[in-house]
Structure formats: C-alpha cells, structure tokens
N, C-alpha and C. Protein backbone atom coordinates (compact mmCIF):
# COMPACT_ATOMS: atom_id res chain seq x y z
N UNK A 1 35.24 66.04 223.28
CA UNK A 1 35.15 66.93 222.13
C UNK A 1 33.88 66.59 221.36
N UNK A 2 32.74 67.38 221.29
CA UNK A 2 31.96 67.31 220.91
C UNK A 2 32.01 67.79 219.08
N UNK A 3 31.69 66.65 218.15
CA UNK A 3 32.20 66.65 216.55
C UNK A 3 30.72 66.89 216.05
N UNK A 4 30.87 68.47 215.11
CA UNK A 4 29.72 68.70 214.39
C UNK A 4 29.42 67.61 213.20
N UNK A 5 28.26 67.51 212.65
CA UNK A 5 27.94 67.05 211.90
C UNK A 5 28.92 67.23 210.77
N UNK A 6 29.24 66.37 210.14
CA UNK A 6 29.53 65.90 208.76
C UNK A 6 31.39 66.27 209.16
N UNK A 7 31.80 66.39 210.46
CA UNK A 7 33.40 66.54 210.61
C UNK A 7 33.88 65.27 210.84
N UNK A 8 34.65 64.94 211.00
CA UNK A 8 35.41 64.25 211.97
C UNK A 8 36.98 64.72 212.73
N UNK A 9 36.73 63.88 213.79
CA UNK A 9 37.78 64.15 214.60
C UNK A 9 39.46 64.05 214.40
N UNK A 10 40.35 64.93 214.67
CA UNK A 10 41.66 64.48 214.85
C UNK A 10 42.61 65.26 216.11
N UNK A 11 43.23 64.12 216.24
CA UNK A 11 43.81 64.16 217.62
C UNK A 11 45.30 63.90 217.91
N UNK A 12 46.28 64.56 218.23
CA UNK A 12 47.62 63.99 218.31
C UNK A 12 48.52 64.85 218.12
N UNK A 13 49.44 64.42 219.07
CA UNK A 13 50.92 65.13 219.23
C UNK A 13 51.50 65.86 218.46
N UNK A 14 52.38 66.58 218.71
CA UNK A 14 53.41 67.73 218.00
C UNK A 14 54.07 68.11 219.17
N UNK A 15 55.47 67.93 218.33
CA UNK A 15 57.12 67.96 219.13
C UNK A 15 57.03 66.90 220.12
N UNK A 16 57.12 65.64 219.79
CA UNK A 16 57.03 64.32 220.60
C UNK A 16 58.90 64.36 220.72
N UNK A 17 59.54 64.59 219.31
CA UNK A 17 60.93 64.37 219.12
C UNK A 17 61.88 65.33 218.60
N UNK A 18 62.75 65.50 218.14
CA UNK A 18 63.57 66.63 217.85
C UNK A 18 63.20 66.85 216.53
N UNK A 19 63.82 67.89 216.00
CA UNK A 19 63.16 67.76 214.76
C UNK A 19 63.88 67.42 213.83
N UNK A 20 63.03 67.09 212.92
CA UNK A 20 64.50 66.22 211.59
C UNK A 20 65.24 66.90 211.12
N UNK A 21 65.96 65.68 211.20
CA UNK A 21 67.74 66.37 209.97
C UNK A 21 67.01 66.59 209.08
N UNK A 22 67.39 67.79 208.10
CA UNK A 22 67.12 67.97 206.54
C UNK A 22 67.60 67.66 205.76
N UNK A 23 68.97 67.45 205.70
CA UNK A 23 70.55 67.67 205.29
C UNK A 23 71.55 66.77 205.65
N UNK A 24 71.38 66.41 206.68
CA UNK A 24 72.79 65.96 207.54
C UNK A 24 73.64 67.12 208.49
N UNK A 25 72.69 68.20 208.44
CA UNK A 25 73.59 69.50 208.93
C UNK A 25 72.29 70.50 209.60
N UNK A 26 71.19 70.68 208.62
CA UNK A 26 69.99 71.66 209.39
C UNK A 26 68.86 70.67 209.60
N UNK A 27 68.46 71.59 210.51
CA UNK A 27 67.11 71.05 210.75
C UNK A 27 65.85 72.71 210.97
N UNK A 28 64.69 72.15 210.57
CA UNK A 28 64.01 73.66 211.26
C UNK A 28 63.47 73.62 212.98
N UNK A 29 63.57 74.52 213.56
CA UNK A 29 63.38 74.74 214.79
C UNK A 29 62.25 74.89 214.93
N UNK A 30 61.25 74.44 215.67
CA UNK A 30 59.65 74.63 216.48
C UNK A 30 59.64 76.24 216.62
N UNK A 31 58.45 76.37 216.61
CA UNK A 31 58.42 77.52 217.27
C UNK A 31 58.07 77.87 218.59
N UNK A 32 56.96 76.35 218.94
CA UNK A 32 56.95 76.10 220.26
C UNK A 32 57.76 74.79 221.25
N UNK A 33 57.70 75.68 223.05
CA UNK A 33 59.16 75.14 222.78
C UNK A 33 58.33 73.88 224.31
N UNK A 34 57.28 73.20 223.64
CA UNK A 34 56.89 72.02 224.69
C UNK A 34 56.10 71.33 223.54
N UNK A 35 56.29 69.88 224.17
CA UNK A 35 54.98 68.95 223.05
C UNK A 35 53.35 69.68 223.11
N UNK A 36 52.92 69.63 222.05
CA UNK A 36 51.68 70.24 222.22
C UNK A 36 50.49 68.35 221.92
N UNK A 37 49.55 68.48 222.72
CA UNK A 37 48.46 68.01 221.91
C UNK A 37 47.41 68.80 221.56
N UNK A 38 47.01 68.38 219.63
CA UNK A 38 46.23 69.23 219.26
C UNK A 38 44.86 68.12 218.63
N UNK A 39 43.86 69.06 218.98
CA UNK A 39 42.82 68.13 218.43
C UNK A 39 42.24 69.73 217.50
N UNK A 40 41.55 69.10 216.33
CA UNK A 40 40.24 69.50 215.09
C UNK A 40 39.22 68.91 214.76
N UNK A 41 38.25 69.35 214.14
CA UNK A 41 37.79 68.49 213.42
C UNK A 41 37.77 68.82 212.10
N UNK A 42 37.92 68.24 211.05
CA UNK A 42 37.75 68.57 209.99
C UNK A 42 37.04 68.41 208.56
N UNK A 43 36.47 68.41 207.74
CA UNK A 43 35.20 67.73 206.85
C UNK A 43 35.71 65.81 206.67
N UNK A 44 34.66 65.39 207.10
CA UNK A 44 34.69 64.02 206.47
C UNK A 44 35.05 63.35 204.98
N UNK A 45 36.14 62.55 205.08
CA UNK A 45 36.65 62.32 204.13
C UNK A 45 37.52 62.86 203.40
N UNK A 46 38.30 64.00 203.88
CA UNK A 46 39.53 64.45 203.98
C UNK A 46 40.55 63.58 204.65
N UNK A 47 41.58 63.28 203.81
CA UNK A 47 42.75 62.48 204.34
C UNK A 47 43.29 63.59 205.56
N UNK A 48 43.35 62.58 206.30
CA UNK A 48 44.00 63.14 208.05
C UNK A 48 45.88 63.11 207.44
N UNK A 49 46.61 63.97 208.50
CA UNK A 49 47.83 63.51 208.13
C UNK A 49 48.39 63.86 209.99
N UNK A 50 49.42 63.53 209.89
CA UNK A 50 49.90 63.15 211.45
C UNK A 50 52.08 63.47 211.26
N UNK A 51 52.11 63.68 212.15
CA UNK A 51 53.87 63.80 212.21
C UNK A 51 54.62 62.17 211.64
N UNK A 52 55.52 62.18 211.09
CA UNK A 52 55.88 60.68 211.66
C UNK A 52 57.62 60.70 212.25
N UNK A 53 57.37 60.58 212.79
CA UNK A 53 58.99 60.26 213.62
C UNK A 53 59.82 58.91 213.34
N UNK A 54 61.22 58.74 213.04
CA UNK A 54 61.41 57.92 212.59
C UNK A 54 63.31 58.39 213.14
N UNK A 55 64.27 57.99 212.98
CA UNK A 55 65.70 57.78 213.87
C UNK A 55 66.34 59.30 213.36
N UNK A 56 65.55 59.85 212.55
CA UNK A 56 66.12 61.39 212.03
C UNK A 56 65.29 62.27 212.82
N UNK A 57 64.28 61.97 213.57
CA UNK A 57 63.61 62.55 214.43
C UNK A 57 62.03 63.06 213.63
N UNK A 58 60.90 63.81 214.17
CA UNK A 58 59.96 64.29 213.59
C UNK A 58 60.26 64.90 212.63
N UNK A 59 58.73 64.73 211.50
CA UNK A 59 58.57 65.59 210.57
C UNK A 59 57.31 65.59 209.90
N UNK A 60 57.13 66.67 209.01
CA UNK A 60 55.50 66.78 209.44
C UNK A 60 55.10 67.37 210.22
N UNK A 61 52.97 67.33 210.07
CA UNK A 61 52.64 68.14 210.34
C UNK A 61 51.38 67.59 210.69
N UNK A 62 50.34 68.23 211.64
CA UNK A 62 49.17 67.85 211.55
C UNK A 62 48.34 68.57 210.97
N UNK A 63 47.15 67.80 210.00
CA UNK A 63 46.15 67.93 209.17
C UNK A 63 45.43 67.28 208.53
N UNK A 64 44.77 67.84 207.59
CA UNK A 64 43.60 67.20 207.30
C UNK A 64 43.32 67.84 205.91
N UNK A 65 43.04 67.40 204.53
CA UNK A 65 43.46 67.52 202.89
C UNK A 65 42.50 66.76 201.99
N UNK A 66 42.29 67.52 200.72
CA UNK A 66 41.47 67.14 199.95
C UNK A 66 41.82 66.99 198.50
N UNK A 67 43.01 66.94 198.50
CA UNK A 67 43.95 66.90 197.75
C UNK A 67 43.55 67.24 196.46
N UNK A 68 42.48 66.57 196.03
CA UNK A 68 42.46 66.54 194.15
C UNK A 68 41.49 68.19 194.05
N UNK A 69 40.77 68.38 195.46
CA UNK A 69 39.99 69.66 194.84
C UNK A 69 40.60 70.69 195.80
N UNK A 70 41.72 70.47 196.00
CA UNK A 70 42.33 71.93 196.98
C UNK A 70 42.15 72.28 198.25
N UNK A 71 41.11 71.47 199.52
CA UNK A 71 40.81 71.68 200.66
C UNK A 71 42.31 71.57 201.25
N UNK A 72 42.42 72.14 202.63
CA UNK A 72 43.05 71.88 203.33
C UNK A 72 42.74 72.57 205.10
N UNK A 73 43.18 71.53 205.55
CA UNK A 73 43.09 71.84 207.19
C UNK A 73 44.67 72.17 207.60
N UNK A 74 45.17 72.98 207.89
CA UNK A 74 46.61 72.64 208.71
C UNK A 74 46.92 73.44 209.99
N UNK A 75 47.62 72.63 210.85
CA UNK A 75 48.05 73.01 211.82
C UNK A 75 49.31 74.33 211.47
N UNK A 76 49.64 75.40 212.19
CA UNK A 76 50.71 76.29 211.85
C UNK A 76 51.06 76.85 213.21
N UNK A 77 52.50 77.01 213.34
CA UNK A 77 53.25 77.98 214.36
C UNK A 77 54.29 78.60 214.18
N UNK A 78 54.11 80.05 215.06
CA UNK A 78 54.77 81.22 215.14
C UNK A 78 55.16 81.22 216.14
N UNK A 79 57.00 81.47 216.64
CA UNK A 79 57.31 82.01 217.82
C UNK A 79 56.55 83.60 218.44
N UNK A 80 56.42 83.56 219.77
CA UNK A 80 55.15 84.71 219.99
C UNK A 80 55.94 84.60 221.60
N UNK A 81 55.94 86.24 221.88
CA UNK A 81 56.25 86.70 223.32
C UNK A 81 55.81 85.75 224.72
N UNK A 82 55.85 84.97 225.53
CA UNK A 82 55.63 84.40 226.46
C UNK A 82 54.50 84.64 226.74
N UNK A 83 54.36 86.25 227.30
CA UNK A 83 53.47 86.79 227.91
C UNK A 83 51.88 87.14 226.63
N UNK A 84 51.83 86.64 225.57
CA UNK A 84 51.24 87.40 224.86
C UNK A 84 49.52 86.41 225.26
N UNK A 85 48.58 87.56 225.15
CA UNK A 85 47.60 87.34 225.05
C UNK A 85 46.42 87.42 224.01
N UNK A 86 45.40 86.92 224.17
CA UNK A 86 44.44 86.54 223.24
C UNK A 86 44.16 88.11 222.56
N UNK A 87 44.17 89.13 223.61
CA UNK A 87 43.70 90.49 223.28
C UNK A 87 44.93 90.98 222.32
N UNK A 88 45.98 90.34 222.47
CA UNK A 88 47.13 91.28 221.68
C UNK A 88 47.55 90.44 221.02
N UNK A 89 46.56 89.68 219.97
CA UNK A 89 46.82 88.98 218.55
C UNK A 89 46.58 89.62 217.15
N UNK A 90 47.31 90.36 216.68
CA UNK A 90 46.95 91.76 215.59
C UNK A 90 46.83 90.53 214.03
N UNK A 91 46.36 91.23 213.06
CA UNK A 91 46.28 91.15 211.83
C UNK A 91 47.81 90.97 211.05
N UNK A 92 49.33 91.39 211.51
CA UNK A 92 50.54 91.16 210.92
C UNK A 92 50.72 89.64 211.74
N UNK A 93 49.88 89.40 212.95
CA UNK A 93 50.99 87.98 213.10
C UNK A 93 49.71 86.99 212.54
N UNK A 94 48.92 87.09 212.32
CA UNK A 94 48.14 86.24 211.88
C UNK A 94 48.19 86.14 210.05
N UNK A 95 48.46 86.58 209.51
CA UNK A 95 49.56 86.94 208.39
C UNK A 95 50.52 85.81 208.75
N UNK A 96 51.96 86.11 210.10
CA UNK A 96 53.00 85.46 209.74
C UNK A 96 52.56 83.72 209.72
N UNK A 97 51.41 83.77 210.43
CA UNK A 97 51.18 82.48 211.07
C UNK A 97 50.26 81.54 209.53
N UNK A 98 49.77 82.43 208.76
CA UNK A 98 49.26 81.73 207.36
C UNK A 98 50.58 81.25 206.55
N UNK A 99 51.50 82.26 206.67
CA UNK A 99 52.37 82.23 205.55
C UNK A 99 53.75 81.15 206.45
N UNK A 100 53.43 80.44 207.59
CA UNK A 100 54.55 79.87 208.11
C UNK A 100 54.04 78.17 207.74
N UNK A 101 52.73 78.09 207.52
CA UNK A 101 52.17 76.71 206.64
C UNK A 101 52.86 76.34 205.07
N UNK A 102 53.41 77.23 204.65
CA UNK A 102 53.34 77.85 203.29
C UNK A 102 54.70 77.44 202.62
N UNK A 103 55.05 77.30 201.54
CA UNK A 103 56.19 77.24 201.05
C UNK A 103 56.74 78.42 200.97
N UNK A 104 57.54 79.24 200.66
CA UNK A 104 58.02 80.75 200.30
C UNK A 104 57.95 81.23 199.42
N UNK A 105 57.74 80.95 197.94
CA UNK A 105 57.34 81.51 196.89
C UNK A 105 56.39 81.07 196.25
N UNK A 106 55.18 80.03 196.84
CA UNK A 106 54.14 80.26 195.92
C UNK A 106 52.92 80.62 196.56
N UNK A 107 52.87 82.26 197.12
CA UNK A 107 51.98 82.73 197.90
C UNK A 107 52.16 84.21 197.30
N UNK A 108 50.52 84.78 197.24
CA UNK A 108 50.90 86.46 197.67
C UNK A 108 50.08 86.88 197.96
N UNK A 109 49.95 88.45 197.93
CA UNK A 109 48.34 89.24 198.26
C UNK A 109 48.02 88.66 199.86
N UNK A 110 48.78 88.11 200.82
CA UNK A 110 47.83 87.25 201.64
C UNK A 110 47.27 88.09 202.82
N UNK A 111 45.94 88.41 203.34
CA UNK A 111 44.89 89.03 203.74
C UNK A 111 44.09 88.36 205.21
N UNK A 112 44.68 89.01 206.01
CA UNK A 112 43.50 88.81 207.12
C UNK A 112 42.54 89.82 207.40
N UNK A 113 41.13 89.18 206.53
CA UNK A 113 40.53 90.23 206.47
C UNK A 113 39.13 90.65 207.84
N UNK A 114 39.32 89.40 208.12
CA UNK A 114 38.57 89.96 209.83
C UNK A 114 39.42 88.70 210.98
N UNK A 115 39.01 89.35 211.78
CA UNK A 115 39.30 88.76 213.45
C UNK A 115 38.60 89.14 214.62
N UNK A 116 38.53 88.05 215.30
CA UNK A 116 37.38 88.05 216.61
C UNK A 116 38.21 87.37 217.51
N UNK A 117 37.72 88.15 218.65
CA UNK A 117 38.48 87.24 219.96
C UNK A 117 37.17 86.90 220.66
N UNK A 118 37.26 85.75 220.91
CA UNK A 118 36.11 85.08 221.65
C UNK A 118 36.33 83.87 222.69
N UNK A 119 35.48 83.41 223.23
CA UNK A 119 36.09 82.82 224.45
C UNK A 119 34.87 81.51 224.25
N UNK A 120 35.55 80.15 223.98
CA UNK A 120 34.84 79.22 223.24
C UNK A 120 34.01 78.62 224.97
N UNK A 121 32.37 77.79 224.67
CA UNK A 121 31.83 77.25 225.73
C UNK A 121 33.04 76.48 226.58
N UNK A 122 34.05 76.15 226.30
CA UNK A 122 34.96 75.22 227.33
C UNK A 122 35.99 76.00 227.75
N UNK A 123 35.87 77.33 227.76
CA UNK A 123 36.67 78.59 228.73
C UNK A 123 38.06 78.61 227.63
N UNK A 124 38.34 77.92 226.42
CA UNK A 124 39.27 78.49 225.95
C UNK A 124 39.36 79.94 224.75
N UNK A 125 39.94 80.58 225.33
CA UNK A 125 40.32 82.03 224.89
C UNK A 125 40.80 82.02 223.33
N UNK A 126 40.50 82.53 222.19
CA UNK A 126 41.20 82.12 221.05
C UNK A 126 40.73 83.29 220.03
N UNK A 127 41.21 83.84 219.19
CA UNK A 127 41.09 84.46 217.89
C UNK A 127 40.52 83.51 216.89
N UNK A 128 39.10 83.68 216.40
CA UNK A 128 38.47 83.41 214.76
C UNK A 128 39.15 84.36 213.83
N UNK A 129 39.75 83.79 212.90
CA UNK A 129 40.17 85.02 211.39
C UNK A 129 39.54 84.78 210.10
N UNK A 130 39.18 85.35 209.27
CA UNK A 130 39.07 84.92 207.89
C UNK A 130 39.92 85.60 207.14
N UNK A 131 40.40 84.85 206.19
CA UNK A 131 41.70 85.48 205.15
C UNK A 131 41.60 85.17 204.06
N UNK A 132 42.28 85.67 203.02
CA UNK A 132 42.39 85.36 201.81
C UNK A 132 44.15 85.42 201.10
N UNK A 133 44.26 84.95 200.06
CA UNK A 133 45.50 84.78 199.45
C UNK A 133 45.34 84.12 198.15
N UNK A 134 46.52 84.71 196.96
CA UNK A 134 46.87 84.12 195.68
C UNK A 134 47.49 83.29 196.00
N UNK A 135 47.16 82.11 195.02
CA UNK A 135 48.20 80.95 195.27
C UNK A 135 48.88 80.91 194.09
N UNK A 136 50.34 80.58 194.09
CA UNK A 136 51.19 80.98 192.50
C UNK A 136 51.34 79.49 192.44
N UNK A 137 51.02 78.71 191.51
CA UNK A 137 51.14 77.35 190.91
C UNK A 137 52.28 77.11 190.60
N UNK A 138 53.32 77.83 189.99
CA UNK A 138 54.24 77.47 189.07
C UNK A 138 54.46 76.54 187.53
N UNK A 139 52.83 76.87 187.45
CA UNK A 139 52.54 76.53 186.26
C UNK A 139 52.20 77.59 185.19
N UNK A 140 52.27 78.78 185.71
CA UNK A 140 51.91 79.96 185.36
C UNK A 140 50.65 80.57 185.55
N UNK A 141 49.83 80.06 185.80
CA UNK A 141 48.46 80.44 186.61
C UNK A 141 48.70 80.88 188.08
N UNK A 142 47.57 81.44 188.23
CA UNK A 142 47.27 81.67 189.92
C UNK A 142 46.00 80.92 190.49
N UNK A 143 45.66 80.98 191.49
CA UNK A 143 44.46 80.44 192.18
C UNK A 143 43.70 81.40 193.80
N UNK A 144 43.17 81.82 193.32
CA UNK A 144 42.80 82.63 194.37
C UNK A 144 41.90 81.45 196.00
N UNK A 145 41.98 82.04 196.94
CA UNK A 145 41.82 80.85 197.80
C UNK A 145 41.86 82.19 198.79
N UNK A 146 40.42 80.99 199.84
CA UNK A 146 39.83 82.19 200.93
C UNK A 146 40.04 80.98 202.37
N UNK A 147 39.89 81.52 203.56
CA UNK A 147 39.67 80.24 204.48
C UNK A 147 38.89 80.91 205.84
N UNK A 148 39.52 79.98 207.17
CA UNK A 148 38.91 80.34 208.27
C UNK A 148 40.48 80.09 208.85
N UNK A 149 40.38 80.69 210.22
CA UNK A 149 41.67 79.93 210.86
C UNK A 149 41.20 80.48 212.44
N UNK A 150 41.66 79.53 213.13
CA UNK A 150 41.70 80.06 214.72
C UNK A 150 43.66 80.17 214.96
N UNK A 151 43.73 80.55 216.25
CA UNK A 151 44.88 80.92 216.82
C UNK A 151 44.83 81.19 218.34
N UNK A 152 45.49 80.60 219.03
CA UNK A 152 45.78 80.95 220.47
C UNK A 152 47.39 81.15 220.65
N UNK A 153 47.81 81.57 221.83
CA UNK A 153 49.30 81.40 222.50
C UNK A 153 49.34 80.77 223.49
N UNK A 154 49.89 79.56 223.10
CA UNK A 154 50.28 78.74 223.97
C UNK A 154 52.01 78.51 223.67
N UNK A 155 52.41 78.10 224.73
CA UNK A 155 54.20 77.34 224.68
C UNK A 155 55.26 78.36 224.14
N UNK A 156 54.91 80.05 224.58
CA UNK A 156 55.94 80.56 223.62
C UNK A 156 55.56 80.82 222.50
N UNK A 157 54.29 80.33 221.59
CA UNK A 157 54.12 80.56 220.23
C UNK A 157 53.00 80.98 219.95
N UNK A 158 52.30 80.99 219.09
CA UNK A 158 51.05 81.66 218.78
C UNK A 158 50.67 80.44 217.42
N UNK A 159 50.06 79.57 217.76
CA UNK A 159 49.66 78.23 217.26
C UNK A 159 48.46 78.08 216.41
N UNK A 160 47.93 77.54 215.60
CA UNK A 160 46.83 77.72 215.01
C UNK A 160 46.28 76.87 213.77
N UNK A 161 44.93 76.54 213.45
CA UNK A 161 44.83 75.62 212.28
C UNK A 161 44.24 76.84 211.14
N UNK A 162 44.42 76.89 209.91
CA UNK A 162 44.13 77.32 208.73
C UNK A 162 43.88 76.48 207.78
N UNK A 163 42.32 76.79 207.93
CA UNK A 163 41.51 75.62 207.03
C UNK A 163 40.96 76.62 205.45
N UNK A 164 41.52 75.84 204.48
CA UNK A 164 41.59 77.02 203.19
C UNK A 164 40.95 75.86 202.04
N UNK A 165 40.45 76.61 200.96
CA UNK A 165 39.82 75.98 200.07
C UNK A 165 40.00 77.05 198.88
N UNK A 166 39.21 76.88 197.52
CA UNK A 166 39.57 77.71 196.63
C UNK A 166 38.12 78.95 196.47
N UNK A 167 38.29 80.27 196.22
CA UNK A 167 37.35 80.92 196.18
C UNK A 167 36.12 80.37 195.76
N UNK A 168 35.93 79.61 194.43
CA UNK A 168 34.89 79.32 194.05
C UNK A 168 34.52 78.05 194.61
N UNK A 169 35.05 77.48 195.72
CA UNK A 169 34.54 76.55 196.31
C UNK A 169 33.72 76.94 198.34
N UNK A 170 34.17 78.04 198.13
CA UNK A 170 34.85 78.64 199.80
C UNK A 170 32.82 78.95 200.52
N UNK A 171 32.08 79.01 199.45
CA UNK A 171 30.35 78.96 199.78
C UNK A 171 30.25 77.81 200.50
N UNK A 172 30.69 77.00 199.50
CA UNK A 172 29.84 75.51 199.59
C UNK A 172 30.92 74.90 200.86
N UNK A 173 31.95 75.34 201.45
CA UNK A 173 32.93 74.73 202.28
C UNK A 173 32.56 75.37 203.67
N UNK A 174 32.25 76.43 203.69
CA UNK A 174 32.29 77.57 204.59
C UNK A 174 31.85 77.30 205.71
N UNK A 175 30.70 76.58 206.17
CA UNK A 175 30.09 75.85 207.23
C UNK A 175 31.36 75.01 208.07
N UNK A 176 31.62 74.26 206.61
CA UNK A 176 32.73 73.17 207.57
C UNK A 176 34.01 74.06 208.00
N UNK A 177 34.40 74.78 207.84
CA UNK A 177 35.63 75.56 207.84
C UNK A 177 35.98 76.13 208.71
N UNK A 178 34.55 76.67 209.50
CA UNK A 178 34.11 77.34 210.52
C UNK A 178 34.11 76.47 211.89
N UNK A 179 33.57 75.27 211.54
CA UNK A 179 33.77 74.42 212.52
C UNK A 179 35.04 73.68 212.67
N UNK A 180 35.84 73.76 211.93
CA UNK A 180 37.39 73.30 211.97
C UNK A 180 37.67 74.27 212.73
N UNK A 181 37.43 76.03 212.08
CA UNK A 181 38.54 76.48 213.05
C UNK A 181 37.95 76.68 215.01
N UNK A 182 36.83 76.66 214.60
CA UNK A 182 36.03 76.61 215.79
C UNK A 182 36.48 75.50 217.21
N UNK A 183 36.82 74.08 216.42
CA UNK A 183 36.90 73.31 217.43
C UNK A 183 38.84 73.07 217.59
N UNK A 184 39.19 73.64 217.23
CA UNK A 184 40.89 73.98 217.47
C UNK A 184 41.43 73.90 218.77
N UNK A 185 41.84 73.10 219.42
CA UNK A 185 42.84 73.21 220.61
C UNK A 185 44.00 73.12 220.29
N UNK A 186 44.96 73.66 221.13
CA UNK A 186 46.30 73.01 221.55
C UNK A 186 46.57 73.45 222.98
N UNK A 187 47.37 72.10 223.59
CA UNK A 187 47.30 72.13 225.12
C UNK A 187 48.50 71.83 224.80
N UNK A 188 50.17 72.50 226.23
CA UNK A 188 51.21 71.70 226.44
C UNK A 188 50.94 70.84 226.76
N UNK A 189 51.48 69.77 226.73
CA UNK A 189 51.45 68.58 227.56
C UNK A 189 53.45 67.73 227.97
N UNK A 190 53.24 67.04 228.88
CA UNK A 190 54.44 66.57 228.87
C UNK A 190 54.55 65.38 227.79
N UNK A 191 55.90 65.41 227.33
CA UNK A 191 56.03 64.47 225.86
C UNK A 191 55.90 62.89 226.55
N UNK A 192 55.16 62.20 225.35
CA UNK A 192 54.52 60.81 225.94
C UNK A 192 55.32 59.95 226.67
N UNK A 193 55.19 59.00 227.39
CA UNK A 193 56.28 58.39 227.99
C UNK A 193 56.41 56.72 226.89
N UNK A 194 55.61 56.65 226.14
CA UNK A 194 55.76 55.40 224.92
C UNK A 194 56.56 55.65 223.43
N UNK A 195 56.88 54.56 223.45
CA UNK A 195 58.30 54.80 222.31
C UNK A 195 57.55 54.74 220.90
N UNK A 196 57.77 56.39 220.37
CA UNK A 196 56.98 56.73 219.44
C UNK A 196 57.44 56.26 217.92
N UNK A 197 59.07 55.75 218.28
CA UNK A 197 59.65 55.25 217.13
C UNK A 197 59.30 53.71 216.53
C-alpha cells in the first residue's frame, strides 16, 4: 500500500468475533456476513481506532478521528444484494451507508452530492462520493459538515470509509480526504487463526 504524503496507514480486521452483547439479550448484526480486512490511510495524527474484542465478543469500529476539531475517518456497512455491482451503486444507498456510521437522531439534510465509479491502479472497482449533512449537537446548535467517501460490495454488503470534517474546515482537509477515500480496501478474508481475545 503505497501512503500519500502527510497520511498514515491503517490496517485490520472486522468481524474477527460475534458481535457484542448490548444488553444481555441484543446484539447488532454485521451487515457483512465474512471477516473483512480493511486498510486506509488517513491524515497524520489522527487517533486510529480498531475493534476490540473481549468475552462479550466484538465491538467497535475501524477509524481514524480528530476529535477536538471534528475530523473523522470511519469505516461503514450496508447489507447489499450478493450480486450487486460497482455500476449499480445509486445515490439512496450511499445515503444508507453515511447514515449507518451515525447515531439516529443527530443527523439531517444528508446529501450525496456526486459519485464516480472508477477502477483504482490495483484493478479494484469502487465508487468516489462527496456528501454533505447537518449535524444536530443536542446542544441546540447545528454544524454543517461536508466529506469524501469510497464504497465497494464486497461479502453481501456494500462497505465503505466516510471521511468527514466541518464545512469551514472541508478546503483545508480536502486533499487528505480524498486520499483516505481513495486508498480504501476491504478484502474477505478467512477469520485469523490467533486468539484475538
């Protein structure tokens, strides 16, 4: 994996283990239904974050965060037709696939306002998007916030990182954002054979 200037790399599993109890009773279901490994890169000096598995099983997510000024990198998945291809990735599932990162009520307006299907130098097939969305604080303000995101279908799902920042930051980010969603994989793989607990 060749890492643009000023990114760094991240690398690592998703669905190693079942997924966690919430409750003692639910848990949420994958949407894809094999371990994936996913690699990004994402701006330097953004805290990385990783699954952690522990006797309640996985939880978490992979990414990459900037916490005090609003960046974020994240991994996201949507259950998606088996058969579906790069050509038949529309503007409503790339929508479901922003808003499945997301909590449920502090989002709105949310906008995919372009998409490209392109076929990256290492033969993988994938959708570029740019989007936008209100973010509802619950402080009574809003925050308007723009990003980049790639997306492929792999495992049953339609998988993808959404790298977002805040409008008035989204100039000065935009380079890096591009190359996050740019260098996006996810591959099935068979789940590791080392004890992740």
């Amino acid at each position: 994996m060749k890492v643009p200037n000023g990114l760094s790399p991240l690398v690592g599993y998703i669905g190693t283990a079942s997924p966690a109890n919430i409750d003692g009773s639910k848990f949420k279901d994958r949407a894809f239904t094999s371990t994936l490994l996913v690699r990004f890169s994402y701006p330097s000096g953004w805290l990385p974050l990783l699954p952690s598995i522990t006797e309640n099983g996985e939880a978490g997510t992979l990414g990459a965060n900037n916490f005090i000024k609003g960046d974020s990198a994240n991994f996201a998945s949507v259950p998606a037709k088996a058969d579906l291809k790069v050509d038949g990735i529309t503007k409503p599932m790339l929508q479901n696939l922003l808003v499945a990162q997301m909590a449920s009520d502090v989002y709105e307006d949310v906008k995919v306002n372009k998409l490209k299907a392109v076929t990256q130098p290492d033969g993988t097939e994938m959708v570029i998007f740019d989007f936008s969305y209100t973010l509802l604080t619950r402080a009574g303000f809003t925050v308007n916030r723009r990003g980049v995101g790639s997306a492929l279908p792999t495992s049953d799902a339609l998988v993808g990182i959404v790298a977002a920042t805040t409008t008035l930051r989204y100039k000065e980010l935009e380079e890096s954002l591009r190359g996050t969603a740019d260098s996006f994989r996810a591959y099935p793989v068979k789940t590791p054979g080392f004890n992740l607990v």
